[in-house]
C-alpha atoms as a PDB file:
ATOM      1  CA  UNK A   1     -15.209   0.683 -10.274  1.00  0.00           C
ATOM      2  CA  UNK A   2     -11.706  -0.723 -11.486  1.00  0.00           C
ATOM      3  CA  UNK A   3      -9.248   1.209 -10.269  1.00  0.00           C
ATOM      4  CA  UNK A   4      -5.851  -0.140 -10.995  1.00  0.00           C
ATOM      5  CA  UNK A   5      -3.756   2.059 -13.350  1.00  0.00           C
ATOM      6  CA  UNK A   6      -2.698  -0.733 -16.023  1.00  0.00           C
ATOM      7  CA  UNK A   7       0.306   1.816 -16.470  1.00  0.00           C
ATOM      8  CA  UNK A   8       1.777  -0.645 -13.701  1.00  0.00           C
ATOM      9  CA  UNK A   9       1.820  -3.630 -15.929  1.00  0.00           C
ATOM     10  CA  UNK A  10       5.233  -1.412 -18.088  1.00  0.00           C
ATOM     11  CA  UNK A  11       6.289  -0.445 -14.905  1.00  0.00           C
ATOM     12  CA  UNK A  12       6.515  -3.876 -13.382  1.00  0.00           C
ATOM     13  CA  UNK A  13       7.331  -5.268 -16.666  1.00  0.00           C
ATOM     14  CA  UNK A  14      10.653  -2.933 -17.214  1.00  0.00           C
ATOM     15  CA  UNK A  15      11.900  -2.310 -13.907  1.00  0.00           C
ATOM     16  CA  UNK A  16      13.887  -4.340 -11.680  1.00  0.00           C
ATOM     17  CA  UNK A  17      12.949  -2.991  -8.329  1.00  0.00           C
ATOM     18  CA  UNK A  18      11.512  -3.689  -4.812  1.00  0.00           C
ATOM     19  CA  UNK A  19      14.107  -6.012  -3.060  1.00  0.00           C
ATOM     20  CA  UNK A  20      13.694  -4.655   0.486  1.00  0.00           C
ATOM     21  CA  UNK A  21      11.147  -4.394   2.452  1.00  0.00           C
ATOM     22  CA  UNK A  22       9.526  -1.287   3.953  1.00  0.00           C
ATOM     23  CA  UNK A  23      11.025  -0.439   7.297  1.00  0.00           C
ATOM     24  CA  UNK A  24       8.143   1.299   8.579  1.00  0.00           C
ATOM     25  CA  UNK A  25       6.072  -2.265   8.231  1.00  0.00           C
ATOM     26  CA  UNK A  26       8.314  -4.056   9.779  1.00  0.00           C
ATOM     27  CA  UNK A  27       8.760  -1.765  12.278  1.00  0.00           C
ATOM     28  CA  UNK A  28       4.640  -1.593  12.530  1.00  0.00           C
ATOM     29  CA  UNK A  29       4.471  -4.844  12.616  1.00  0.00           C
ATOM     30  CA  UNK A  30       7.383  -5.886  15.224  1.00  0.00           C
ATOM     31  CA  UNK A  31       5.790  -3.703  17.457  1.00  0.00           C
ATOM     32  CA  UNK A  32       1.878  -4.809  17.385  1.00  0.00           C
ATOM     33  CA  UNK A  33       2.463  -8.819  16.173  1.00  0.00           C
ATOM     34  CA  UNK A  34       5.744  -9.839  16.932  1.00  0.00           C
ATOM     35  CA  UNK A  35       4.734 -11.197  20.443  1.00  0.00           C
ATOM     36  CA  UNK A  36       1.897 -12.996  19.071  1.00  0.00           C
ATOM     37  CA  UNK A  37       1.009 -16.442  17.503  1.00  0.00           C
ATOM     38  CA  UNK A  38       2.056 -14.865  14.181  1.00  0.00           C
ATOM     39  CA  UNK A  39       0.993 -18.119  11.866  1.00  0.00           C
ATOM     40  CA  UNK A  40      -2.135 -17.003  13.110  1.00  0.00           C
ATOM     41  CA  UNK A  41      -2.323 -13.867  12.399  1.00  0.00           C
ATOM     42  CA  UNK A  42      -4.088 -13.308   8.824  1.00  0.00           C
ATOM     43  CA  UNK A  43      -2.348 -10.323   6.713  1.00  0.00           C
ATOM     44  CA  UNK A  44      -3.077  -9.264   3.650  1.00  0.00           C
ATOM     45  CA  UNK A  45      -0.558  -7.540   1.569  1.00  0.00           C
ATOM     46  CA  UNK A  46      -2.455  -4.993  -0.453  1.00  0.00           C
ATOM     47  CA  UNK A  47      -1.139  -3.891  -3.865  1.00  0.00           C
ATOM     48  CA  UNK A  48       2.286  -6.293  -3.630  1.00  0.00           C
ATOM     49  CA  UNK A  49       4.238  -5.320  -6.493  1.00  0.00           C
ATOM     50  CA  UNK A  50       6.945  -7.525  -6.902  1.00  0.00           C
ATOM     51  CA  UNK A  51       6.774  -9.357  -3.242  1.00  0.00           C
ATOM     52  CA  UNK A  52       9.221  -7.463  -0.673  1.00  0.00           C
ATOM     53  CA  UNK A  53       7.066  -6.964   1.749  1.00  0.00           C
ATOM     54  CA  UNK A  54       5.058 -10.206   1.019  1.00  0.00           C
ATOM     55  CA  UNK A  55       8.464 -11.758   1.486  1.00  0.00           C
ATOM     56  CA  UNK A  56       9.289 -10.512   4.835  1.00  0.00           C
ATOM     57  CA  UNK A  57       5.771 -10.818   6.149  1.00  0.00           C
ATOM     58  CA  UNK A  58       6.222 -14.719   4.886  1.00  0.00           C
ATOM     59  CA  UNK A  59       9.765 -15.026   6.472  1.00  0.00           C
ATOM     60  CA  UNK A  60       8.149 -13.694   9.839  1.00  0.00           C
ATOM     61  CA  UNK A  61       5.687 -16.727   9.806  1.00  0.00           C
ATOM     62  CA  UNK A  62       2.405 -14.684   9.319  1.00  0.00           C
ATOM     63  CA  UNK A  63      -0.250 -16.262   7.550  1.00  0.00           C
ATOM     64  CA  UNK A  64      -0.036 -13.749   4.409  1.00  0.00           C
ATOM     65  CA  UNK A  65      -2.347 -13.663   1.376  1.00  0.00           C
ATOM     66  CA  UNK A  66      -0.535 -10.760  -0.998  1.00  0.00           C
ATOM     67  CA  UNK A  67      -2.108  -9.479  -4.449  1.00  0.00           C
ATOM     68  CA  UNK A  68      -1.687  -6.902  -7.244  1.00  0.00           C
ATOM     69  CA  UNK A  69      -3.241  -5.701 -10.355  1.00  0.00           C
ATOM     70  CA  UNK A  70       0.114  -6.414 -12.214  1.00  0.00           C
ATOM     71  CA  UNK A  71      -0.062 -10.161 -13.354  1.00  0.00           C
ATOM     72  CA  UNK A  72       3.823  -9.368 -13.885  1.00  0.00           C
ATOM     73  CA  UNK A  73       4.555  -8.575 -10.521  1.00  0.00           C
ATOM     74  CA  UNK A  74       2.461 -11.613  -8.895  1.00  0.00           C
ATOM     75  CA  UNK A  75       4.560 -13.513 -10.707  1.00  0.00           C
ATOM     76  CA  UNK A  76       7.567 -11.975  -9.708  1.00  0.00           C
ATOM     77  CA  UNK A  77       6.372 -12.256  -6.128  1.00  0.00           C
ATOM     78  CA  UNK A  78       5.394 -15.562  -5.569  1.00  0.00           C
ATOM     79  CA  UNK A  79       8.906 -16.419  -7.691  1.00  0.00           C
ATOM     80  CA  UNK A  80      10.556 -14.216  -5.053  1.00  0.00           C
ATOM     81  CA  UNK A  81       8.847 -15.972  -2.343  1.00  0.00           C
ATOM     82  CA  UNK A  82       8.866 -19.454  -3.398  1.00  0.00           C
ATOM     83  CA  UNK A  83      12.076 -20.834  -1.608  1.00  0.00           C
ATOM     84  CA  UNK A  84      10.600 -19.360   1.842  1.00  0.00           C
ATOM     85  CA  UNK A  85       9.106 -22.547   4.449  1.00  0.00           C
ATOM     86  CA  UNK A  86       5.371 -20.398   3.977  1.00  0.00           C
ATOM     87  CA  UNK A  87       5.944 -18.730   0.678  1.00  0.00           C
ATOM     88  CA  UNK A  88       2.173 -17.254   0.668  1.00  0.00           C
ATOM     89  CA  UNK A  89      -0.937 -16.818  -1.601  1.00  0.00           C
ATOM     90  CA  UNK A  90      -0.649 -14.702  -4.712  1.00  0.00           C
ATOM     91  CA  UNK A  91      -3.510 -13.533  -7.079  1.00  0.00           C
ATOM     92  CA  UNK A  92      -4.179 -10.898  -9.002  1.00  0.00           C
ATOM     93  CA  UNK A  93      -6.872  -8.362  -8.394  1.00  0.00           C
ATOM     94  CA  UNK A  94      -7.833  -4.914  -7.610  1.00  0.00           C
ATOM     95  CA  UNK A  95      -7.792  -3.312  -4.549  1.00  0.00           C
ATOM     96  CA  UNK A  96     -11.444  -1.615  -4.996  1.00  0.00           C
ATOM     97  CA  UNK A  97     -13.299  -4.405  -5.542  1.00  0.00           C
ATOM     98  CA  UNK A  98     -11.251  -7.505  -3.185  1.00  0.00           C
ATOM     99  CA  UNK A  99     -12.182 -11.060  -3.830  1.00  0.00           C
ATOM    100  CA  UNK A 100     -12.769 -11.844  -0.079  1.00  0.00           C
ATOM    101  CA  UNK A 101     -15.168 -12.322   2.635  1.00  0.00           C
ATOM    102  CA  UNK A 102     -16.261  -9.560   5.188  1.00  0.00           C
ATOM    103  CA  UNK A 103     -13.873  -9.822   8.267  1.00  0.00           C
ATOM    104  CA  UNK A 104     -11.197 -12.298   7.397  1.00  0.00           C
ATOM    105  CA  UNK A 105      -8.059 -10.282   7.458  1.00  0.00           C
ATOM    106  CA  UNK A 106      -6.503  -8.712  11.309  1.00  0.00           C
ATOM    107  CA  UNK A 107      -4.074  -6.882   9.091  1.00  0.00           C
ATOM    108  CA  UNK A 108      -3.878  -4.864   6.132  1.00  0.00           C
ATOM    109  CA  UNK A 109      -0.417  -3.508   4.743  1.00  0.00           C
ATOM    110  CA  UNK A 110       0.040  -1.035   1.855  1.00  0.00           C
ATOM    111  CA  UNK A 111       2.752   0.168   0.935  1.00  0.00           C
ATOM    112  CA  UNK A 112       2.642   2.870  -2.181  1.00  0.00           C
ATOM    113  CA  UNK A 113      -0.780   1.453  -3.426  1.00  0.00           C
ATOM    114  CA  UNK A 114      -3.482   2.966  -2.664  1.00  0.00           C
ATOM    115  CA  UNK A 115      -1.613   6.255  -3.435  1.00  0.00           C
ATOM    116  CA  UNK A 116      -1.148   4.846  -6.658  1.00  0.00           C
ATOM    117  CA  UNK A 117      -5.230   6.197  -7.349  1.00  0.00           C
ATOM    118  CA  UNK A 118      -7.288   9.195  -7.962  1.00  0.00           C
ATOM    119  CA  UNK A 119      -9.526  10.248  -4.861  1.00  0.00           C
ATOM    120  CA  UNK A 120     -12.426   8.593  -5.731  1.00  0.00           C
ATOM    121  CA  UNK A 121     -10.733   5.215  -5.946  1.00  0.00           C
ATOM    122  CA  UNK A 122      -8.805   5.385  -2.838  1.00  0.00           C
ATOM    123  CA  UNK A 123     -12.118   6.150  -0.785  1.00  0.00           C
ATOM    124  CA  UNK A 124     -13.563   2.879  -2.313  1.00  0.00           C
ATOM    125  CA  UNK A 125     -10.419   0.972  -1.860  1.00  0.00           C
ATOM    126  CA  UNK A 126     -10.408   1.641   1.885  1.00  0.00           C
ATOM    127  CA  UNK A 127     -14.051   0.870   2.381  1.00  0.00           C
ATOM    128  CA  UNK A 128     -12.805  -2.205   0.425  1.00  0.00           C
ATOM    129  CA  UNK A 129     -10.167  -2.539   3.326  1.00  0.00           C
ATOM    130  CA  UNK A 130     -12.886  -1.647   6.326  1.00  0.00           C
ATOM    131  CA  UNK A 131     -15.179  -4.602   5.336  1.00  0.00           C
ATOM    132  CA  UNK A 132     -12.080  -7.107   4.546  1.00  0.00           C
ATOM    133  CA  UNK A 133     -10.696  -6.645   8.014  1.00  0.00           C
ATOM    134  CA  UNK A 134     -11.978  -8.378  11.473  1.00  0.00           C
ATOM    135  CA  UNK A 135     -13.211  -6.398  13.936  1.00  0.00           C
ATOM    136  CA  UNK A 136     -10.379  -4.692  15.944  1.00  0.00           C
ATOM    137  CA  UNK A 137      -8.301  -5.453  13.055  1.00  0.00           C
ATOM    138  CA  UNK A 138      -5.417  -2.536  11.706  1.00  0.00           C
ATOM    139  CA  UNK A 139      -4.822  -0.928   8.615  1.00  0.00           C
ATOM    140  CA  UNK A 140      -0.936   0.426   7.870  1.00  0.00           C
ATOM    141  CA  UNK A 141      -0.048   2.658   4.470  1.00  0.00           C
ATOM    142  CA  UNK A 142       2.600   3.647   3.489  1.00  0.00           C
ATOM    143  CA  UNK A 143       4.174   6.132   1.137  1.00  0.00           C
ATOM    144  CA  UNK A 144       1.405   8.304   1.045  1.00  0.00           C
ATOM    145  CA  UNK A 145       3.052  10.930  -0.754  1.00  0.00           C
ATOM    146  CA  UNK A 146       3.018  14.506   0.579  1.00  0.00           C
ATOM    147  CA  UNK A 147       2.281  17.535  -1.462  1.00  0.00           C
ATOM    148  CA  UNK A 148       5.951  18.919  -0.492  1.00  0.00           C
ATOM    149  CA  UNK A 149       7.065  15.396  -2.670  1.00  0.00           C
ATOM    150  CA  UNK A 150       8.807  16.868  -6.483  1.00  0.00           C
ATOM    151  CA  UNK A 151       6.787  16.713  -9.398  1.00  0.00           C
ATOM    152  CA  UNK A 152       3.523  17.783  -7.408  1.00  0.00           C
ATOM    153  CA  UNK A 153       1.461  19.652 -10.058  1.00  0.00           C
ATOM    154  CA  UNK A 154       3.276  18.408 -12.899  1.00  0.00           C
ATOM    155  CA  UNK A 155       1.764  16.402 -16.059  1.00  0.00           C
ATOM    156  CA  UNK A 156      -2.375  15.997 -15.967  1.00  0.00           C
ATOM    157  CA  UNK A 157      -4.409  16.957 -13.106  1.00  0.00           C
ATOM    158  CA  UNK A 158      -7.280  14.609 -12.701  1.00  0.00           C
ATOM    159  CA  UNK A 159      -8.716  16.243  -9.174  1.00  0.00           C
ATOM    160  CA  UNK A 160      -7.987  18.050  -6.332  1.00  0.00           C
ATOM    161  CA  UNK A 161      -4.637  16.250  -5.687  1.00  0.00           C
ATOM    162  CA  UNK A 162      -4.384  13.711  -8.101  1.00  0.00           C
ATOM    163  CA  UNK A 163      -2.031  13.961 -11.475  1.00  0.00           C
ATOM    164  CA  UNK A 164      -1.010  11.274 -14.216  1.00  0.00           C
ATOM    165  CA  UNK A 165       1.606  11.290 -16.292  1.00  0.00           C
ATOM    166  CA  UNK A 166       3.634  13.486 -13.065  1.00  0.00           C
ATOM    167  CA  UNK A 167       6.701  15.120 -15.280  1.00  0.00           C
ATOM    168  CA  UNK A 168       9.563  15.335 -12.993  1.00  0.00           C
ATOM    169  CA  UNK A 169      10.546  14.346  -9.676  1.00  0.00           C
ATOM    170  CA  UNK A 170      10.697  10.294  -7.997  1.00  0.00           C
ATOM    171  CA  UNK A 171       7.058   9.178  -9.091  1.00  0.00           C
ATOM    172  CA  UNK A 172       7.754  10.523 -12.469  1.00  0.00           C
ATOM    173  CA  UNK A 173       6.298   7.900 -15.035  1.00  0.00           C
ATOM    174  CA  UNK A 174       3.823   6.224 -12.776  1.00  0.00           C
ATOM    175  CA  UNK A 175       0.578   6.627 -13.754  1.00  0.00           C
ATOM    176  CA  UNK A 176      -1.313   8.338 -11.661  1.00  0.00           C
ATOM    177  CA  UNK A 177      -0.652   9.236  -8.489  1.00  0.00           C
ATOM    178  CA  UNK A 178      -2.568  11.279  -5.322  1.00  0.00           C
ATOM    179  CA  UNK A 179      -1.083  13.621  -2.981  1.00  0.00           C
ATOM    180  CA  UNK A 180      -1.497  13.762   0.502  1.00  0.00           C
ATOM    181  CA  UNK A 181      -2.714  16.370   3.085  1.00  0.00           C
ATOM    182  CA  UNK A 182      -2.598  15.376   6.605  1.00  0.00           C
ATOM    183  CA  UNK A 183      -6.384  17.017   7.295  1.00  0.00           C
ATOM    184  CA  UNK A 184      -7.302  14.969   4.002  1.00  0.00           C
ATOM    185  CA  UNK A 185      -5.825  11.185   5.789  1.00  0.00           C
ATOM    186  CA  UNK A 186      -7.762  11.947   8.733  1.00  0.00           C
ATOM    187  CA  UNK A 187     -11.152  13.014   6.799  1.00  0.00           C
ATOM    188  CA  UNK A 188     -10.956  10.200   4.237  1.00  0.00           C
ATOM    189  CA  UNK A 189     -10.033   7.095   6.842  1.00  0.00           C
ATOM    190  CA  UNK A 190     -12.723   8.658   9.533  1.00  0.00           C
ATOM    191  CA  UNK A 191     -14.776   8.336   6.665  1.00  0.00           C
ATOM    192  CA  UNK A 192     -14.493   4.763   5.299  1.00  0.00           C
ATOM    193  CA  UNK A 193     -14.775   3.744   9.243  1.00  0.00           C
ATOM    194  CA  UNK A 194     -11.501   3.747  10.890  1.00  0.00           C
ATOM    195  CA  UNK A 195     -10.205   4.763  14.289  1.00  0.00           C
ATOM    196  CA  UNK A 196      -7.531   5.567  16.538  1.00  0.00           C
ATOM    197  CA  UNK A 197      -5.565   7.216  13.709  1.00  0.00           C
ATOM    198  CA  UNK A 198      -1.775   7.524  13.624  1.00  0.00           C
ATOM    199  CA  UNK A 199      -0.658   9.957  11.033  1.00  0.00           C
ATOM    200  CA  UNK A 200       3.665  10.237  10.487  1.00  0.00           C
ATOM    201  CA  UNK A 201       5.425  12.304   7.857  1.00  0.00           C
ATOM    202  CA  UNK A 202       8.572  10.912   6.518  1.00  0.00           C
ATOM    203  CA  UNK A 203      10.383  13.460   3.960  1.00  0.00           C
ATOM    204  CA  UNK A 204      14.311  13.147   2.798  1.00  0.00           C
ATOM    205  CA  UNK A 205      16.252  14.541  -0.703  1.00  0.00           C
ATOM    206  CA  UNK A 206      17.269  12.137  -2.977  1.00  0.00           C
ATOM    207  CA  UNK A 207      19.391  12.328  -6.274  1.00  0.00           C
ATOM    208  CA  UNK A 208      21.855  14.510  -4.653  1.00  0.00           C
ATOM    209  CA  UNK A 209      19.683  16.546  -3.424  1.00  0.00           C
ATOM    210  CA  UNK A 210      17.877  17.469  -6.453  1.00  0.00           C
ATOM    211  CA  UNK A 211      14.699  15.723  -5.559  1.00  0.00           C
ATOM    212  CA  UNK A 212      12.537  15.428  -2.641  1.00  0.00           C
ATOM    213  CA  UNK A 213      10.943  12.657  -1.208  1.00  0.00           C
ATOM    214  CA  UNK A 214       7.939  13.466   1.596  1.00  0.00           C
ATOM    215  CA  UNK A 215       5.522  11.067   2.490  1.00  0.00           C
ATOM    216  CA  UNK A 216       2.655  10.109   5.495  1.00  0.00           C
ATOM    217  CA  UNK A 217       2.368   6.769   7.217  1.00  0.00           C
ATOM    218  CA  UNK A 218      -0.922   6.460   8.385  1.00  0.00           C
ATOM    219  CA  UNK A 219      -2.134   3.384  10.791  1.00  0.00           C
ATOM    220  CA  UNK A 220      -5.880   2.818  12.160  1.00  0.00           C
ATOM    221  CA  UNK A 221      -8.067   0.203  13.432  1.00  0.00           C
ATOM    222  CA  UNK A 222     -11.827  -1.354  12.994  1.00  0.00           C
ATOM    223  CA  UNK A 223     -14.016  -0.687  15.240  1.00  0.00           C
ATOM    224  CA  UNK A 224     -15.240  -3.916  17.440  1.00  0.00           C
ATOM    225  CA  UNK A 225     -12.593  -7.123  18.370  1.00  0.00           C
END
């Protein structure tokens, strides 16, 4: 099943956005990788968008492979990345149905992508991300949007959840998009095979106050290694 929203394609395609990285990756990954061989660590930056996390994974010397569904924002991300010494591999595909090899990856990073998805897709996209990592190898999300975020409950309900077309609030005008409980994390990534779960709630106002932000981190590792 495809499940990238080609809603992302006008997003990508419009806005100028994604600069910076996330600091709860780099902070993720300072303190697991940072005293390691990092060129030899294998990461693969899921859902990329236009490259700012790519970019500072690349800058950091890990061996990065980074995709999206957006053609747009591949391009924008290898262009981003291109003056850096190991700019990284871009391609374009979706996250449920990854064009690798079972156990290749030690790390997976996403960032806003896989709650970018109804709840059917992001179950297959992390069995996806189960079988792509090595054994022992970690998983980190990101901006896994709480239920407390604005616009919850707004535009088209599409499950328990899960809304397109969200009215109001900071994911207004993004496709669809799936809101986090904390039980819910913990069911779905026990499910698709993952361990040792880490589950962090990040939540701040924005737009003077007028909107608020709320969202989980989640990290968790593979079995084996």
């Amino acid at each position: 099943m495809q499940t990238f929203d080609k809603q992302w394609n006008q997003v990508h395609g419009t806005r100028n956005w994604g600069r910076y990285p996330a600091e709860e990756l780099v902070r993720f990954m300072a303190r697991n990788y940072y005293n390691q061989q990092r060129n030899l660590i294998r990461v693969l930056d899921l859902g990329c968008g236009t490259g700012a996390n790519t970019w500072f994974l690349c800058r950091e010397g890990f061996n990065t492979v980074a995709f999206d569904g957006s053609f747009v924002a591949t391009q924008k991300a290898a262009a981003f990345c291109s003056e850096l010494a190991a700019p990284g591999v871009f391609l374009q595909a979706d996250a449920g149905m990854l064009p690798f090899a079972d156990s290749v990856f030690d790390v997976v990073a996403d960032i806003g992508a896989i709650s970018a998805n109804n709840s059917r897709g992001i179950s297959q996209i992390l069995r996806e991300i189960w079988r792509v990592l090595k054994p022992g190898g970690r998983v980190f999300s990101s901006v896994l949007f709480t239920t407390s975020t604005s616009g919850y409950k707004t535009g088209e309900k599409i499950d328990s959840h899960s809304y397109r077309n969200i009215e109001s609030g900071p994911v207004a005008g993004l496709g669809t998009i799936h809101f986090f409980t904390r039980a819910e994390i913990k069911r779905v990534w026990q499910q698709a095979g993952f361990e040792q779960l880490v589950i962090d709630v990040i939540s701040r106002t924005d737009h003077g106050g007028s909107q608020r932000v709320s969202f989980y981190t989640a990290a968790a590792r593979k079995s084996g290694g």
